[in-house]
Protein backbone atom coordinates (compact mmCIF):
# COMPACT_ATOMS: atom_id res chain seq x y z
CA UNK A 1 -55.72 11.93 -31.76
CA UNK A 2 -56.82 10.73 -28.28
CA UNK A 3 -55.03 7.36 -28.73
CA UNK A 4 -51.60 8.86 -29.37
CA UNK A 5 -51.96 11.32 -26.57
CA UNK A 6 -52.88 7.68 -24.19
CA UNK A 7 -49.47 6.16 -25.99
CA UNK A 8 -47.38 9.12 -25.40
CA UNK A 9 -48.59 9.41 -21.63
CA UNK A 10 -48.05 5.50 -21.71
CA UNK A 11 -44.40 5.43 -23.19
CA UNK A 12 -43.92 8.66 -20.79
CA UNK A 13 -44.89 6.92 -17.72
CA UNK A 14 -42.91 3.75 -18.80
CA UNK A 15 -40.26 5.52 -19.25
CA UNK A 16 -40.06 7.23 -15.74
CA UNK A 17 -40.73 3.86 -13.99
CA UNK A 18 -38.01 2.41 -16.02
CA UNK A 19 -35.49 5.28 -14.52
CA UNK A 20 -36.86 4.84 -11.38
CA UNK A 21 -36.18 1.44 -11.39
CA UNK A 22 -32.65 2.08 -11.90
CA UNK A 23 -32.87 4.53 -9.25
CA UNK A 24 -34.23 1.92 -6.24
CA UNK A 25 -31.89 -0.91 -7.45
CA UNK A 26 -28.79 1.81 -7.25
CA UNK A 27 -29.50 2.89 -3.93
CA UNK A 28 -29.89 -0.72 -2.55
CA UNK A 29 -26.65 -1.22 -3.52
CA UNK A 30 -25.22 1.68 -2.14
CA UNK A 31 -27.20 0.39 1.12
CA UNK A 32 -25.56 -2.62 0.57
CA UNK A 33 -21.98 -1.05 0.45
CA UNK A 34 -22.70 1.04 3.72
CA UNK A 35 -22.88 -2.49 5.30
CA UNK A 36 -19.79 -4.03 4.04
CA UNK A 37 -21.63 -6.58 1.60
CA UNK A 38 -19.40 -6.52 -1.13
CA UNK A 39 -20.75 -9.42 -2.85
CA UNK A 40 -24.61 -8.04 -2.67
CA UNK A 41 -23.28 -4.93 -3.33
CA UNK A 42 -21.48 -5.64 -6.48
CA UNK A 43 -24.82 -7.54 -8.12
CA UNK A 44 -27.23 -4.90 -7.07
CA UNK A 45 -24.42 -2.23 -8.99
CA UNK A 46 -24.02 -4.78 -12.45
CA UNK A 47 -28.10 -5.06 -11.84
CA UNK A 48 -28.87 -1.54 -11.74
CA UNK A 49 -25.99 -0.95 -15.01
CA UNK A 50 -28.26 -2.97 -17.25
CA UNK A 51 -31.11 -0.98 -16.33
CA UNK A 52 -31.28 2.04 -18.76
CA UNK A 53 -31.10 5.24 -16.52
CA UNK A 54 -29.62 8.64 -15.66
CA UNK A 55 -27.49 6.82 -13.61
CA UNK A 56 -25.74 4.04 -16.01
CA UNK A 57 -22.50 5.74 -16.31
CA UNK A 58 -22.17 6.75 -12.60
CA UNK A 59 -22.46 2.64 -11.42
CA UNK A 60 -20.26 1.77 -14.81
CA UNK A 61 -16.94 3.56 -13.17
CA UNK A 62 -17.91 2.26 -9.28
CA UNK A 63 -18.22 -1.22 -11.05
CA UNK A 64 -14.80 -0.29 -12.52
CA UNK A 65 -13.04 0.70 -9.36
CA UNK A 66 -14.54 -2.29 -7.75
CA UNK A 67 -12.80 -4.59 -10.79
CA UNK A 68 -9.80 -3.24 -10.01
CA UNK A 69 -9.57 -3.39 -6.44
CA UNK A 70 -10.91 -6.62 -5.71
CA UNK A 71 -9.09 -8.14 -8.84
CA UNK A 72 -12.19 -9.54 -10.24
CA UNK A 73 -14.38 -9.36 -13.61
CA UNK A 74 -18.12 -11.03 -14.69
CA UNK A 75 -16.61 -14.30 -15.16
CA UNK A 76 -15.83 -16.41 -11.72
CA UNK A 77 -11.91 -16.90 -12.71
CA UNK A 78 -9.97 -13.77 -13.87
CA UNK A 79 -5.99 -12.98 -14.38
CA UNK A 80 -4.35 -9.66 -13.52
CA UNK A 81 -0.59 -8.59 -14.73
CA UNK A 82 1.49 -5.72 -12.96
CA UNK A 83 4.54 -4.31 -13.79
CA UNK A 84 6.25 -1.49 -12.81
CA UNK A 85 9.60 0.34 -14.20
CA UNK A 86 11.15 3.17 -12.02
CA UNK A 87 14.18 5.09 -12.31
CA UNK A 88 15.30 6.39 -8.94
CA UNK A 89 18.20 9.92 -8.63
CA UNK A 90 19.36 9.08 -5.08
CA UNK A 91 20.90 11.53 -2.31
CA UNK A 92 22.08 10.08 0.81
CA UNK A 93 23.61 12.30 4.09
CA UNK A 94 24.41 10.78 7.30
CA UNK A 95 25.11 13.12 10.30
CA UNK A 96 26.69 13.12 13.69
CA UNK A 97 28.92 9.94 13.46
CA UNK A 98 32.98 10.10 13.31
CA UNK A 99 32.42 11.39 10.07
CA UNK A 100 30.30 12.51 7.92
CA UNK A 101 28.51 11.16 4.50
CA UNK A 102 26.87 12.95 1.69
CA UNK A 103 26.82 11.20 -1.37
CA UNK A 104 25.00 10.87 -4.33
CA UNK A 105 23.33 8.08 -6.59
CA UNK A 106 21.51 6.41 -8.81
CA UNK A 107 19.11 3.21 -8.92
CA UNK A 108 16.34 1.46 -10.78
CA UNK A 109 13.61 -0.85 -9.54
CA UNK A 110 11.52 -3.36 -11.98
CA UNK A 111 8.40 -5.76 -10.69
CA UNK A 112 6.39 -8.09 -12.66
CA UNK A 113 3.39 -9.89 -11.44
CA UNK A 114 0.93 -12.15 -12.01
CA UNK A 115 -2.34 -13.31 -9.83
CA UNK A 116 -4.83 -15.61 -10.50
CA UNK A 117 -8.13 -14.16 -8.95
CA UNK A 118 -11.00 -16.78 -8.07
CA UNK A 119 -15.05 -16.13 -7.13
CA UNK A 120 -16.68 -18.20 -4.88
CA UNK A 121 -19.98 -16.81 -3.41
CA UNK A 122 -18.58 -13.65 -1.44
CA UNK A 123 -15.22 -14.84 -1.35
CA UNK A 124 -12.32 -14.03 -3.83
CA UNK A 125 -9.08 -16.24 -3.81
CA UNK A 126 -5.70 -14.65 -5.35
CA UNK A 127 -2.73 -16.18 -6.00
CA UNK A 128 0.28 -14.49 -7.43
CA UNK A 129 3.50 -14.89 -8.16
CA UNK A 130 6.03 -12.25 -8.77
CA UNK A 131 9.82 -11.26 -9.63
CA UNK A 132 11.36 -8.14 -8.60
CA UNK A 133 14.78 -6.23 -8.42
CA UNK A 134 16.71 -3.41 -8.31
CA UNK A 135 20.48 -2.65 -9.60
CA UNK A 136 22.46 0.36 -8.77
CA UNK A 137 23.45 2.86 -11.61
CA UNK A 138 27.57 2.69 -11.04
CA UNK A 139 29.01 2.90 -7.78
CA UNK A 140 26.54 1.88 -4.85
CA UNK A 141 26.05 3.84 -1.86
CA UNK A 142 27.93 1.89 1.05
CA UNK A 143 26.40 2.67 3.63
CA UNK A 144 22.56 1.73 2.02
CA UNK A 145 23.95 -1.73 0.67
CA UNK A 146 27.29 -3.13 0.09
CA UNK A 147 25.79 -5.10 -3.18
CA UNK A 148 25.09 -4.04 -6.68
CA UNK A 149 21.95 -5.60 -7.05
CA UNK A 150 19.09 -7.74 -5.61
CA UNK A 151 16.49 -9.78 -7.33
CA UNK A 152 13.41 -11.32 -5.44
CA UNK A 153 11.13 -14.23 -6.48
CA UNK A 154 7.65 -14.53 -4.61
CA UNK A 155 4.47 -15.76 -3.90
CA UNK A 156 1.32 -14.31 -2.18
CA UNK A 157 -2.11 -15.76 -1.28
CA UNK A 158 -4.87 -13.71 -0.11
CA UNK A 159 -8.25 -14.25 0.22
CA UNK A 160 -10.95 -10.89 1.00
CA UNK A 161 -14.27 -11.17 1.97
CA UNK A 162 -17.40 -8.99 2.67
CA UNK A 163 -15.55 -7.52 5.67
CA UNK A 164 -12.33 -9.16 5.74
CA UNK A 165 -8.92 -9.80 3.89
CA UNK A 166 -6.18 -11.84 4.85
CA UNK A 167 -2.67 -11.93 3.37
CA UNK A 168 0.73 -13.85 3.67
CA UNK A 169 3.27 -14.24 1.47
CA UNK A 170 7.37 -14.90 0.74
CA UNK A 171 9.72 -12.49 -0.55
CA UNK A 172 13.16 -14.60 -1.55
CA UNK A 173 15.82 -12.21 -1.95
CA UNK A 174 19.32 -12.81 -3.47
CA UNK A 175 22.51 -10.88 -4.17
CA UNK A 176 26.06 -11.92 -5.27
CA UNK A 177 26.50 -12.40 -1.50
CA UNK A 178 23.49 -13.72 -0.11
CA UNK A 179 19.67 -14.98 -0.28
CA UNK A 180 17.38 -15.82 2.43
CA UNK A 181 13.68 -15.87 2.59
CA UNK A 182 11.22 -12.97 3.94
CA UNK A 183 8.09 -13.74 5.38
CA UNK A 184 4.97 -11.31 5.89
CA UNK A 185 1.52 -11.27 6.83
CA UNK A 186 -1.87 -9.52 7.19
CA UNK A 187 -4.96 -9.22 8.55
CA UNK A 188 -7.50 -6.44 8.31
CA UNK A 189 -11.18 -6.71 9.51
CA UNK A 190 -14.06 -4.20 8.31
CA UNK A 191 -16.39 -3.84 11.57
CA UNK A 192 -18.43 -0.63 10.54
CA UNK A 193 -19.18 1.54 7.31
CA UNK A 194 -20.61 5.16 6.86
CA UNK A 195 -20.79 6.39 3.09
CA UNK A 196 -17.44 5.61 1.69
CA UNK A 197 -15.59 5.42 4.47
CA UNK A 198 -14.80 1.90 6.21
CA UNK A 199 -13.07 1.37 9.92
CA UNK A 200 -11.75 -1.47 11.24
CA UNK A 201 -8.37 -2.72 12.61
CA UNK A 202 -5.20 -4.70 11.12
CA UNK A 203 -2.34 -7.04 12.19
CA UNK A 204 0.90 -6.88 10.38
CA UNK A 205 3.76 -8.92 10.43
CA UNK A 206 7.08 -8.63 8.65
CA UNK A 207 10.58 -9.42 8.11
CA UNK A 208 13.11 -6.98 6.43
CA UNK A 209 16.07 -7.33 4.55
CA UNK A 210 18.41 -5.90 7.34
CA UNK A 211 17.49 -8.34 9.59
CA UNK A 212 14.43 -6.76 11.15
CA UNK A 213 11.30 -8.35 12.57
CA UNK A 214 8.51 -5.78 12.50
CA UNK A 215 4.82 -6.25 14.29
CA UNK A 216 1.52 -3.76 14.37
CA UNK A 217 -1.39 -3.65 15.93
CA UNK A 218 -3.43 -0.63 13.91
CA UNK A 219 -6.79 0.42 13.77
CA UNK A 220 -7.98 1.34 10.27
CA UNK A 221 -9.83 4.00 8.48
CA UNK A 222 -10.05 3.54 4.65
CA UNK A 223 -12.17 6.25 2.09
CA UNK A 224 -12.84 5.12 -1.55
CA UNK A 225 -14.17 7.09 -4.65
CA UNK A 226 -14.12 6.93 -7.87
CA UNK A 227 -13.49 10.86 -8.23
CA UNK A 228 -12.09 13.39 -5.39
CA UNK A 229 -10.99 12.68 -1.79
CA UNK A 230 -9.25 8.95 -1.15
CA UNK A 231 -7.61 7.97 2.14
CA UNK A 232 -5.86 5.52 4.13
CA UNK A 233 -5.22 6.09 7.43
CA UNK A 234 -3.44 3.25 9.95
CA UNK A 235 -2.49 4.08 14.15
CA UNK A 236 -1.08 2.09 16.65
CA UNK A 237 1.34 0.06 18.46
CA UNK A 238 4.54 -1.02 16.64
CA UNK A 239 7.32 -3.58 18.04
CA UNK A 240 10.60 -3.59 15.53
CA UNK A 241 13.67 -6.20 16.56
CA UNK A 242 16.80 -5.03 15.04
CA UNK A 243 20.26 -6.80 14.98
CA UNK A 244 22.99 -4.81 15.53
CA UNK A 245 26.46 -4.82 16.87
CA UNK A 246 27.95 -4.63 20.79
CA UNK A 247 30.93 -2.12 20.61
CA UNK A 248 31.37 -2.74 24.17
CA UNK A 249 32.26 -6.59 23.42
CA UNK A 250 33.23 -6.57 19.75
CA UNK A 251 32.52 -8.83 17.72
CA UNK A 252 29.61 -9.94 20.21
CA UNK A 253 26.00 -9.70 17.81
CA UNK A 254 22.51 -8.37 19.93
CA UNK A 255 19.15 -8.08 19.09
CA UNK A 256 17.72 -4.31 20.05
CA UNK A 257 13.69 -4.03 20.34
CA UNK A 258 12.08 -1.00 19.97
CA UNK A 259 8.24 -0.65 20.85
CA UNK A 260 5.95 3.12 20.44
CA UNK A 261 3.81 4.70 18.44
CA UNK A 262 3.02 4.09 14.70
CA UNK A 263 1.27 6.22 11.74
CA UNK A 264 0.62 5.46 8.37
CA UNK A 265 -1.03 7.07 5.99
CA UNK A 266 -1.70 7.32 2.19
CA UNK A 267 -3.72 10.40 0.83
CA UNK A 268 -4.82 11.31 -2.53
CA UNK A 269 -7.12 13.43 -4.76
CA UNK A 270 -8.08 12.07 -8.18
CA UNK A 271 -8.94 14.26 -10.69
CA UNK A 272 -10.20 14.28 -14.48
CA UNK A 273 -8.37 13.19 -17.16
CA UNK A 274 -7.44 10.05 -14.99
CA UNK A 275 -4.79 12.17 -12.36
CA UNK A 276 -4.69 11.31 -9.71
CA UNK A 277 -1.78 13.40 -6.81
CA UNK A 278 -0.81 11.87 -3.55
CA UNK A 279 1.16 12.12 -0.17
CA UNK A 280 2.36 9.30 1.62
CA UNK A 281 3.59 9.10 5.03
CA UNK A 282 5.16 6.35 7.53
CA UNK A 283 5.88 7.39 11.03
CA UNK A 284 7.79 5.34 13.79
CA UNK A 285 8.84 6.95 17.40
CA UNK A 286 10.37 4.13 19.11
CA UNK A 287 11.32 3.19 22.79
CA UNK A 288 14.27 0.80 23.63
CA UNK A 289 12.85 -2.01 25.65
CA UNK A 290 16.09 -4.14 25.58
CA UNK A 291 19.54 -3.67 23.92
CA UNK A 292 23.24 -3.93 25.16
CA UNK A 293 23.05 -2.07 28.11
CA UNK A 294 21.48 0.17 30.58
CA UNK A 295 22.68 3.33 28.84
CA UNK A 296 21.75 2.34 25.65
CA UNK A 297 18.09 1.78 26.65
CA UNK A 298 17.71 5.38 27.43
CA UNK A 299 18.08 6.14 23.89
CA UNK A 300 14.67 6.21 21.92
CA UNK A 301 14.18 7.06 17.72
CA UNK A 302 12.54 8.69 14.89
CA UNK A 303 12.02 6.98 12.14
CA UNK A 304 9.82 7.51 8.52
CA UNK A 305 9.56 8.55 5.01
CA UNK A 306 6.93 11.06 3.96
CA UNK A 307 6.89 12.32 -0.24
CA UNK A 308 4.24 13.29 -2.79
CA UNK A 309 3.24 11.41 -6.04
CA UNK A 310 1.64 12.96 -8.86
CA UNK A 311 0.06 9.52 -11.40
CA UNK A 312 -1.41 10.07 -14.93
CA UNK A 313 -3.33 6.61 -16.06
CA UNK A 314 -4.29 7.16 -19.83
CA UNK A 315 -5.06 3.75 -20.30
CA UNK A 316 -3.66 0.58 -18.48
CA UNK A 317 -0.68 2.18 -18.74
CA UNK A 318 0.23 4.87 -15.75
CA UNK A 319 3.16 7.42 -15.27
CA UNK A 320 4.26 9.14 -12.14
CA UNK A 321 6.62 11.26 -10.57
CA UNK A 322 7.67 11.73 -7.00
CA UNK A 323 9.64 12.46 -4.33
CA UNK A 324 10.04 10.56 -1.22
CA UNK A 325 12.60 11.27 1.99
CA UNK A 326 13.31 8.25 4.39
CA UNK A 327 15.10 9.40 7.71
CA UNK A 328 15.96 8.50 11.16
CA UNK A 329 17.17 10.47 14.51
CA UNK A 330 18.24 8.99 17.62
CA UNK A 331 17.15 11.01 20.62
CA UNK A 332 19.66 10.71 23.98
CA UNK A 333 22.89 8.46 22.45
CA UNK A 334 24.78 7.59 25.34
CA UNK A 335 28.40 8.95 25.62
CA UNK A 336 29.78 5.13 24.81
CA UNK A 337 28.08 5.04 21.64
CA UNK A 338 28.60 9.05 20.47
CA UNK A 339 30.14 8.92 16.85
CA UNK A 340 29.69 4.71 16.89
CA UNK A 341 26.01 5.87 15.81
CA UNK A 342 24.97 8.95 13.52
CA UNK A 343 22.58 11.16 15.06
CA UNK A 344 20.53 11.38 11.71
CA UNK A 345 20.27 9.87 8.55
CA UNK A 346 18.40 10.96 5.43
CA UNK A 347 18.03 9.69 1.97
CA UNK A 348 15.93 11.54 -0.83
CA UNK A 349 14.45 9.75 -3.62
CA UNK A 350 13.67 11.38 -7.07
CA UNK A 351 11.22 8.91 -8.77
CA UNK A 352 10.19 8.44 -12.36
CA UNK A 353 8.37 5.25 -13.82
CA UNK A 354 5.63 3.69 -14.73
CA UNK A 355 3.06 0.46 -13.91
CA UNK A 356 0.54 -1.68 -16.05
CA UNK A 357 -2.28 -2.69 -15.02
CA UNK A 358 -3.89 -5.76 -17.50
């Protein structure tokens, strides 16, 4: 009788040292991912999951999230494919000009890619490769694009460490008319982390299809979790280079550079049952610094898109809906260039698709 009451308090005590050893290894990993050490993070979590616990479930979905945002598994070399499949309704007005527009449309988008994701102490190396397009349904909308469709080969390369990731990649985009290459690049750098929420700053560097050169300079604030409140959250200074046309000395070609104030956000709320609703945001207010004349550099812009997103992700498989408006006013035209330029422009996107993720 006395010896199985010693093995029961023995088995009891074993067992609560066991959970409590689950319990210290967890939160020195959570330590760890208040400090930005993803890589010391990530072993103390797949530690503390092997450990029976109250806990294993919990550190099984943050190892999950992790997986799929760093692009990694257990083993040191790992593949990821992404597609996505979108059907876009399209409505398009244009304002103040010598005439006019308000027209409607349709459009779908398709992306496939494929990176190669590779380990190496606390640094992970991706390469991808992808192919992209997009094809209007009937009659395109002229003043959006004069072609009915535009495929784009690429490659990225990115490599993301404990506080770190840098990007840069090629976009080469073709139509029946035309092709030329689009460079980007990025840099972001971690420099402090409270709970789930990292800060730190970011370069970017673009090129568009319309001929624009784009630059930021944007301090950073990033939330992650596995369930609720997820943000993304990017400020400061933007310089955009467009090419555009000299009415005054037709068919003379300028370059006009904005510079102001930049905002981008990305905010969501994930729910059970794997849904997951968002609102997304881009905000430009730009200054002229140079263009075709002293008149014209008076003139200053609003540009952006803002929408909401609702996802569903069953499996690897996700669906989503949304709705996203791109627009742009110009504040101050000068008298020269009333009805040359359209006070505002706005296009509204219905969306309805959905991505893999493998």
């Amino acid at each position: 009788m006395r010896t199985g009451a010693i093995a029961t308090a023995i088995l009891l005590l074993s067992s609560y040292l066991f959970a409590e050893s689950q319990e210290s290894v967890y939160y020195e990993a959570l330590k760890a991912e208040e400090q930005g050490q993803v890589s010391k993070s990530i072993d103390l979590f797949e530690r503390a999951a092997s450990i029976d616990g109250p806990y294993t479930d919990e550190i099984k979905d943050i190892l999950e999230e992790y997986y799929q945002a760093l692009g990694m598994d257990e083993s040191s070399l790992s593949f990821r494919l992404r597609s996505d499949l979108s059907a876009h309704g399209i409505h398009y007005e244009e304002t103040g000009g010598y005439e006019d527009i308000d027209d409607n449309g349709g459009e779908t988008f398709f992306g496939v890619s494929l990176f190669a994701d590779y380990a190496a102490g606390s640094l992970i190396h991706s390469l991808g490769l992808n192919f992209s397009g997009n094809a209007f349904l009937g009659d395109t909308i002229s003043p959006l694009d004069s072609t009915q469709w535009t495929l784009a080969p690429g490659i990225e390369y990115s490599l993301l460490g404990e506080s770190f990731l840098i990007c840069a990649g090629a976009d080469f985009k073709f139509n029946q008319e035309e092709w030329r290459p689009l460079l980007y690049g990025w840099f972001e750098k971690t420099f402090s982390r409270i709970d789930r929420n990292k800060f730190g700053t970011a370069l970017s560097i673009s090129e568009e299809w319309d001929y624009q050169f784009i630059a930021s300079l944007l301090a950073s604030w990033r939330r992650f979790n596995t369930r609720g409140f997820n943000a993304t959250l990017l400020l400061g200074p933007r310089l955009t280079i467009d090419e555009s046309y000299d009415y005054d000395n037709w068919p003379q070609t300028y370059h006009v550079k904005w510079i102001g104030p930049y905002m981008r956000g990305r905010f969501s709320y994930k729910f059970r049952y794997n849904v997951t609703a968002e609102f997304a945001t881009n905000l430009f207010y730009g200054f002229v610094l140079d263009g075709p004349n002293s008149d014209y550099e008076k003139m200053n812009k609003l540009t952006g898109l803002w929408g909401p997103t609702l996802y569903w992700s069953p499996n690897i498989m996700t669906f989503y809906i949304g709705l996203e408006n791109m627009f742009r006013h110009y504040f101050d035209i000068p008298e020269t260039y009333q009805g040359l330029l359209s006070d505002s422009m706005s296009l509204w996107e219905l969306k309805l698709g959905m991505k893999l993720d493998w």
